[in-house]
Structures are given as C-alpha cells and as structure tokens.
C-alpha atoms as a PDB file:
ATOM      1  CA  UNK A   1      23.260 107.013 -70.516  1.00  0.00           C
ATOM      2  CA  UNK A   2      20.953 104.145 -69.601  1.00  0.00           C
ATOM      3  CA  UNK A   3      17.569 103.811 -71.184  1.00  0.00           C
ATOM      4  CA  UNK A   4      14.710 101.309 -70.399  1.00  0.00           C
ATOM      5  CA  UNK A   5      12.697 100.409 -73.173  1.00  0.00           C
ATOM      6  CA  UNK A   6       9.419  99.312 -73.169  1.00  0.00           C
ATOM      7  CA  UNK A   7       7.888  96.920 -76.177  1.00  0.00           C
ATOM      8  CA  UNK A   8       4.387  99.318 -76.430  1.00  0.00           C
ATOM      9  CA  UNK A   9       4.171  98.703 -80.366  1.00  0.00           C
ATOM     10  CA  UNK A  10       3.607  95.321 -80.019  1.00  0.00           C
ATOM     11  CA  UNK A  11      -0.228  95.735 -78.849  1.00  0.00           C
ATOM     12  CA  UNK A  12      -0.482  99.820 -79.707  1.00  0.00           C
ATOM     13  CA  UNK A  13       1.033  99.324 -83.313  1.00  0.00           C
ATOM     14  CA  UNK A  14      -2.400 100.229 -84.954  1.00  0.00           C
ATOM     15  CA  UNK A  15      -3.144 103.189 -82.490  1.00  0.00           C
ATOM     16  CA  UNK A  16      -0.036 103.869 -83.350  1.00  0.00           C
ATOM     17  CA  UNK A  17      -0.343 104.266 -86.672  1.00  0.00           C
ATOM     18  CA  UNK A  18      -3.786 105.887 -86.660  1.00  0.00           C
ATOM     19  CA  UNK A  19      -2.674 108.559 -84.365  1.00  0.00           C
ATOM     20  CA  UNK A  20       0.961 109.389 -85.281  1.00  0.00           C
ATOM     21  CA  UNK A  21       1.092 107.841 -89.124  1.00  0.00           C
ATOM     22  CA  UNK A  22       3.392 104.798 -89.978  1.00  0.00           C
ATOM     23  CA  UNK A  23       6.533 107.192 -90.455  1.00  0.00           C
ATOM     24  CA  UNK A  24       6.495 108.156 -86.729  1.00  0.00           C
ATOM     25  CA  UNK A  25       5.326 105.082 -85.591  1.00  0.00           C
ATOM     26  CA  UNK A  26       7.719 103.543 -86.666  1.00  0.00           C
ATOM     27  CA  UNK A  27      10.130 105.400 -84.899  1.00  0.00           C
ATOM     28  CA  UNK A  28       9.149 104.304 -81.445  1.00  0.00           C
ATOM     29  CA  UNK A  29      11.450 102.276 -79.079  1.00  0.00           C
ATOM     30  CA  UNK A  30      14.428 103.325 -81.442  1.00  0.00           C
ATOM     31  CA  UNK A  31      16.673  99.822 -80.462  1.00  0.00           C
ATOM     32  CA  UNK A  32      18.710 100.102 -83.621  1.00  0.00           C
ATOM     33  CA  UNK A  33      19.533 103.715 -83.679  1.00  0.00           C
ATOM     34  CA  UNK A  34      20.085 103.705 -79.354  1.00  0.00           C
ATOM     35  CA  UNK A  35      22.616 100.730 -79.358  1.00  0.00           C
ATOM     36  CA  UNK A  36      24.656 102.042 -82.359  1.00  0.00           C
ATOM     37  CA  UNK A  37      25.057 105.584 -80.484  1.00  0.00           C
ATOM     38  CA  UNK A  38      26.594 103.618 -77.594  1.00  0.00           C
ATOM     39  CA  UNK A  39      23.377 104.127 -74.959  1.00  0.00           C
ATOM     40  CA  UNK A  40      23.097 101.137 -72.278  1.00  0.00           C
ATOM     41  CA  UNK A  41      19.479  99.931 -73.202  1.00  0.00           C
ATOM     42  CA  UNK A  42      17.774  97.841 -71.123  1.00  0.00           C
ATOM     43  CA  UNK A  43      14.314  95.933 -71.162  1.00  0.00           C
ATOM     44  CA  UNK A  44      11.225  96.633 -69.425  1.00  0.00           C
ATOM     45  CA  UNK A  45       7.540  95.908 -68.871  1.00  0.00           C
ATOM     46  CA  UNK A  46       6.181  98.176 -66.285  1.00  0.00           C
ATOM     47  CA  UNK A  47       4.614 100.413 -68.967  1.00  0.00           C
ATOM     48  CA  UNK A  48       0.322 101.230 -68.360  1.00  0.00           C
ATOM     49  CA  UNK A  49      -1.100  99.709 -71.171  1.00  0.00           C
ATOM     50  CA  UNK A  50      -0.940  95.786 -69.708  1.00  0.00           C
ATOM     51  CA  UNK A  51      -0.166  93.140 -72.492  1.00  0.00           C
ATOM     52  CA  UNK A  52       1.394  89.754 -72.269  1.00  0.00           C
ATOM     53  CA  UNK A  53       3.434  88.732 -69.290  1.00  0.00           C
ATOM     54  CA  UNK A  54       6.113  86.414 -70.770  1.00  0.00           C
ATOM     55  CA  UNK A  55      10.062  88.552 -70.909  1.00  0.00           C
ATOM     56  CA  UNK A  56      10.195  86.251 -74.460  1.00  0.00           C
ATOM     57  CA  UNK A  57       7.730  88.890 -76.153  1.00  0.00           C
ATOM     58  CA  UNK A  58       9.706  91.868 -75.805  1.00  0.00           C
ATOM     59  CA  UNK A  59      12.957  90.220 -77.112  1.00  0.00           C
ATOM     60  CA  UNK A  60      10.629  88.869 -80.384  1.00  0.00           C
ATOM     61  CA  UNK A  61       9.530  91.982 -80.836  1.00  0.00           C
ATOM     62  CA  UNK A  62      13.285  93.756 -80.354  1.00  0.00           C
ATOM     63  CA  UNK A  63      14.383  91.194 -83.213  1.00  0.00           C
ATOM     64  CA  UNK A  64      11.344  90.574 -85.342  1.00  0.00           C
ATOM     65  CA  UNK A  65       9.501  94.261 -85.162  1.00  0.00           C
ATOM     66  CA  UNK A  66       6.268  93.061 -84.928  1.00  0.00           C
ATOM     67  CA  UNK A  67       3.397  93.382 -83.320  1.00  0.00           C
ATOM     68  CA  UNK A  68       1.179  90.795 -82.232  1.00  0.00           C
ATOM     69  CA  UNK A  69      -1.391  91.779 -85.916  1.00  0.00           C
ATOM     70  CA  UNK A  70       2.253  90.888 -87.468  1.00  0.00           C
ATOM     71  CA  UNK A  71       2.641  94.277 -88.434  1.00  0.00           C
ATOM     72  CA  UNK A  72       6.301  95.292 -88.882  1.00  0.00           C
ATOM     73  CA  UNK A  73       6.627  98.215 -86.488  1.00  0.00           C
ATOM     74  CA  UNK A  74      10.211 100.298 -87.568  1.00  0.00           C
ATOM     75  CA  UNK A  75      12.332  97.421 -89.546  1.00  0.00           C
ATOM     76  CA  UNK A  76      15.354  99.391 -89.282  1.00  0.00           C
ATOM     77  CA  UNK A  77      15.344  99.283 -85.665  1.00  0.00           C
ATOM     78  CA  UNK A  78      15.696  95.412 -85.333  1.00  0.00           C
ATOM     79  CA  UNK A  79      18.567  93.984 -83.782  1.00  0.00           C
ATOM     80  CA  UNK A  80      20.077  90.851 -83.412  1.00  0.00           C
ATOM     81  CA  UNK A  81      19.117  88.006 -81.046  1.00  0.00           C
ATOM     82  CA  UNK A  82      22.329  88.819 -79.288  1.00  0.00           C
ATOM     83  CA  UNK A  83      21.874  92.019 -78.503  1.00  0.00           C
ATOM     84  CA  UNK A  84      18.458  91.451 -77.413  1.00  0.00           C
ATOM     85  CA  UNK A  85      20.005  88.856 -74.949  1.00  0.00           C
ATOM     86  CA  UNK A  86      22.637  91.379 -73.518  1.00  0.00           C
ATOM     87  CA  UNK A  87      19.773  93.736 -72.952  1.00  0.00           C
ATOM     88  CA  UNK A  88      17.284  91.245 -71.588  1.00  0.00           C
ATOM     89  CA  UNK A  89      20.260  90.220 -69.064  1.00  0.00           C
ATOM     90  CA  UNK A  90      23.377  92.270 -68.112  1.00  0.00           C
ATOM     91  CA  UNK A  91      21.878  95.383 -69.484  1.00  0.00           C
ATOM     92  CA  UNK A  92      19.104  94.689 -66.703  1.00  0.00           C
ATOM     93  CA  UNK A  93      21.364  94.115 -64.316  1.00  0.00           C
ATOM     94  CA  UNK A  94      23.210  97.359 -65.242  1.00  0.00           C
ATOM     95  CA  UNK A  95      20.415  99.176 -65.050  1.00  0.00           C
ATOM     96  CA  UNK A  96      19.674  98.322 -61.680  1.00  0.00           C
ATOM     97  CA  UNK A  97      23.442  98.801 -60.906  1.00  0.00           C
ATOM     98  CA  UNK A  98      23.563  94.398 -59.905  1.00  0.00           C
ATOM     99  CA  UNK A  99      26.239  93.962 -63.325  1.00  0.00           C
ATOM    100  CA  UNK A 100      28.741  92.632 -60.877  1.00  0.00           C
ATOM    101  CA  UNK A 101      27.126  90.111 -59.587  1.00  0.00           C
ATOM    102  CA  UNK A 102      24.490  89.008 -62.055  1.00  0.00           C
ATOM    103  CA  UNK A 103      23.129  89.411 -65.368  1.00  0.00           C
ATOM    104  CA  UNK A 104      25.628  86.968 -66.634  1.00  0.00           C
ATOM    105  CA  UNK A 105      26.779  83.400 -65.672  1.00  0.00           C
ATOM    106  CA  UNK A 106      30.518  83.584 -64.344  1.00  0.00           C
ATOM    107  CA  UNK A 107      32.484  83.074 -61.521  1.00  0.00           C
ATOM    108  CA  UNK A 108      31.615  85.180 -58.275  1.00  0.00           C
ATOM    109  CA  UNK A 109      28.528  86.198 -59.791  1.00  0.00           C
ATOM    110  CA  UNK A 110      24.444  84.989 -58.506  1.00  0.00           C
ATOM    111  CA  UNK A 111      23.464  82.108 -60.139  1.00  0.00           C
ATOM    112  CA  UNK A 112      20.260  83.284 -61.628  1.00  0.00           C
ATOM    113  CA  UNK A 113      19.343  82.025 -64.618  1.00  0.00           C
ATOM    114  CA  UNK A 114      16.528  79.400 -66.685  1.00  0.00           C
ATOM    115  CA  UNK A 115      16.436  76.614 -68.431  1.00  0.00           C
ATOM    116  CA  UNK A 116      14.327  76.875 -71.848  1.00  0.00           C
ATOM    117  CA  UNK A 117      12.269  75.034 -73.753  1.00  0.00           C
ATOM    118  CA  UNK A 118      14.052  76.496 -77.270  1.00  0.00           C
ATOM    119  CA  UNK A 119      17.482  77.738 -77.806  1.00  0.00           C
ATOM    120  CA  UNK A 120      16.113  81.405 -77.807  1.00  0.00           C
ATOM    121  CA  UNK A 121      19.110  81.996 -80.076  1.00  0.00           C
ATOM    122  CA  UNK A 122      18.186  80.019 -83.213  1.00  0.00           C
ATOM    123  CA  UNK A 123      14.439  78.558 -82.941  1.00  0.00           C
ATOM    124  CA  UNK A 124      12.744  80.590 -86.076  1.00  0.00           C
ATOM    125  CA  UNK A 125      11.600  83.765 -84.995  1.00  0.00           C
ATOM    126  CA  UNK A 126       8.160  83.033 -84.858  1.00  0.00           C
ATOM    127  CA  UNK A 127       8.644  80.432 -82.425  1.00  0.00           C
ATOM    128  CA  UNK A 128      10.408  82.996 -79.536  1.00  0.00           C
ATOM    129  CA  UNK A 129       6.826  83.640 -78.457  1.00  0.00           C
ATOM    130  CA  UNK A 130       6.078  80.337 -77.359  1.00  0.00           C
ATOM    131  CA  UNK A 131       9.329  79.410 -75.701  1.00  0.00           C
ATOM    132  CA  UNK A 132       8.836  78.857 -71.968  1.00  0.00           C
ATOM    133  CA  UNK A 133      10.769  78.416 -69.129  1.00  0.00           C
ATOM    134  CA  UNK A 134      11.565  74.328 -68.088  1.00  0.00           C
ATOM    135  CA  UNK A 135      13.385  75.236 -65.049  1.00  0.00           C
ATOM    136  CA  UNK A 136      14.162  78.809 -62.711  1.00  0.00           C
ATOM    137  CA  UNK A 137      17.473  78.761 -60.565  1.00  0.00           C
ATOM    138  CA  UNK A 138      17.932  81.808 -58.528  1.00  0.00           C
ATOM    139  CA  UNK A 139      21.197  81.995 -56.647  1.00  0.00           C
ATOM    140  CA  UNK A 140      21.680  78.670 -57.927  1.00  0.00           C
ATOM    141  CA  UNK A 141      18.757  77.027 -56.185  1.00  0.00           C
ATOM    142  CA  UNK A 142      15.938  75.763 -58.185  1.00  0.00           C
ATOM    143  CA  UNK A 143      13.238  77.298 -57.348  1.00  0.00           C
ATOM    144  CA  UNK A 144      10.421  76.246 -60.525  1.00  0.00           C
ATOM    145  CA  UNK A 145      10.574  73.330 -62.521  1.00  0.00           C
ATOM    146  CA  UNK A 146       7.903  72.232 -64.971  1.00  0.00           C
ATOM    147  CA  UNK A 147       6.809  68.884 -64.372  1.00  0.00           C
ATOM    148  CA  UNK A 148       8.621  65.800 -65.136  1.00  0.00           C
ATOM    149  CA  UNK A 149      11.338  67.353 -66.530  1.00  0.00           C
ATOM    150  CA  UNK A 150      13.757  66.668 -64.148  1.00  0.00           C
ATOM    151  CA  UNK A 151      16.477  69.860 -63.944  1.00  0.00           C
END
C-alpha cells in the first residue's frame, strides 16, 4: 500500500479544530499509526490549500506536530527524524516507482541529492524550518549553489 501524505495541519490546524474538534483533528495525516501498520508513506505538497514552498516544512511538521500557530496537531503521530528522511527520500522515489535508481545515495543509483545548511538530523527542531539548501546536484551535476559557498 503506498500513501502520499500531505502536511495540511500545518496552516488548517485551527479550521481544523473549529470544524472537526481537536479529537479528530488530531487524527489527520496519521504518520505514526500508517508507518507502524507497515504502509509505504511518502511526502507530498500538491494539496489546494497553497502554504510554504520549502520540502523542510513538511518533515518539521512530521517530527514536531505543529503547525505554523505552534499548535501541536496529533502528538502521537510524530515520528522520528529518520523516518521522516526515508519518507522525504526513498519513500518518494518508491512512490514514483524510481527506488532503484534514486532516493538514496549508493552505487548505480542518480546522484541527486543537496547540500544543507543544518544537519537536518540533529539541529533543534525549531530550527528545521529555516534550514536551506547550500548546494543542488542532480545526476551528480551541480546545478544551484548559493553564493560563495563553494560546493
């Protein structure tokens, strides 16, 4: 089963609320509860409602639960910054049916991949909003680099 989930709570959490209460709101985008039944979850940000265009606020949210008024959306469905890598990267890739040849840095796979400004893996969680890419490579080519940074 693959499943693409979308990070709506982070701007809707007070609609949310309003309209469904906090108990059912805070079921929405069940990441806990999906991963620990064995679905392949992926990440996405096609949904209608616009919001911010950065893939760094979707995995905050996916680890922190909440939403940009800081209000925790669903606690129990945090998970960890692993996980939120896998499904930011292979899971994608999976998703798209692309696992064997990127997603993940190995040998015979695209070399796709950035260079951050944070280790997205242990900057404090209120800092994974504001981490931004240094340098893009995409089949191993560099094809963005902020300036004077020199990757």
């Amino acid at each position: 089963m693959l499943v693409s989930a979308q990070f709506q709570p982070y701007n809707g959490s007070e609609n949310m609320i309003r309209t469904w209460g906090k108990e059912r709101a805070d079921r929405i985008v069940p990441m806990r509860e999906m991963l620990d039944h064995g679905l392949n979850v992926s990440s996405g940000s096609d949904w209608a409602g616009g919001g911010p265009n950065s893939p760094f606020i979707p995995f905050y949210f996916y680890v922190t639960r909440k939403a940009v008024n800081g209000t925790v959306m669903g606690a129990a469905q945090k998970i960890t910054r692993q996980e939120a890598l896998r499904v930011v990267t292979i899971n994608n890739a999976y998703l798209t049916f692309e696992e064997k040849v990127k997603g993940s840095i190995e040998a015979d796979k695209i070399a796709d991949f950035v260079i951050l400004s944070q280790d997205i893996l242990t900057v404090a969680e209120e800092q994974i909003r504001s981490i931004h890419p240094l340098a893009t490579y995409v089949a191993g080519q560099k094809v963005f680099s902020s300036k004077d940074q020199g990757f």
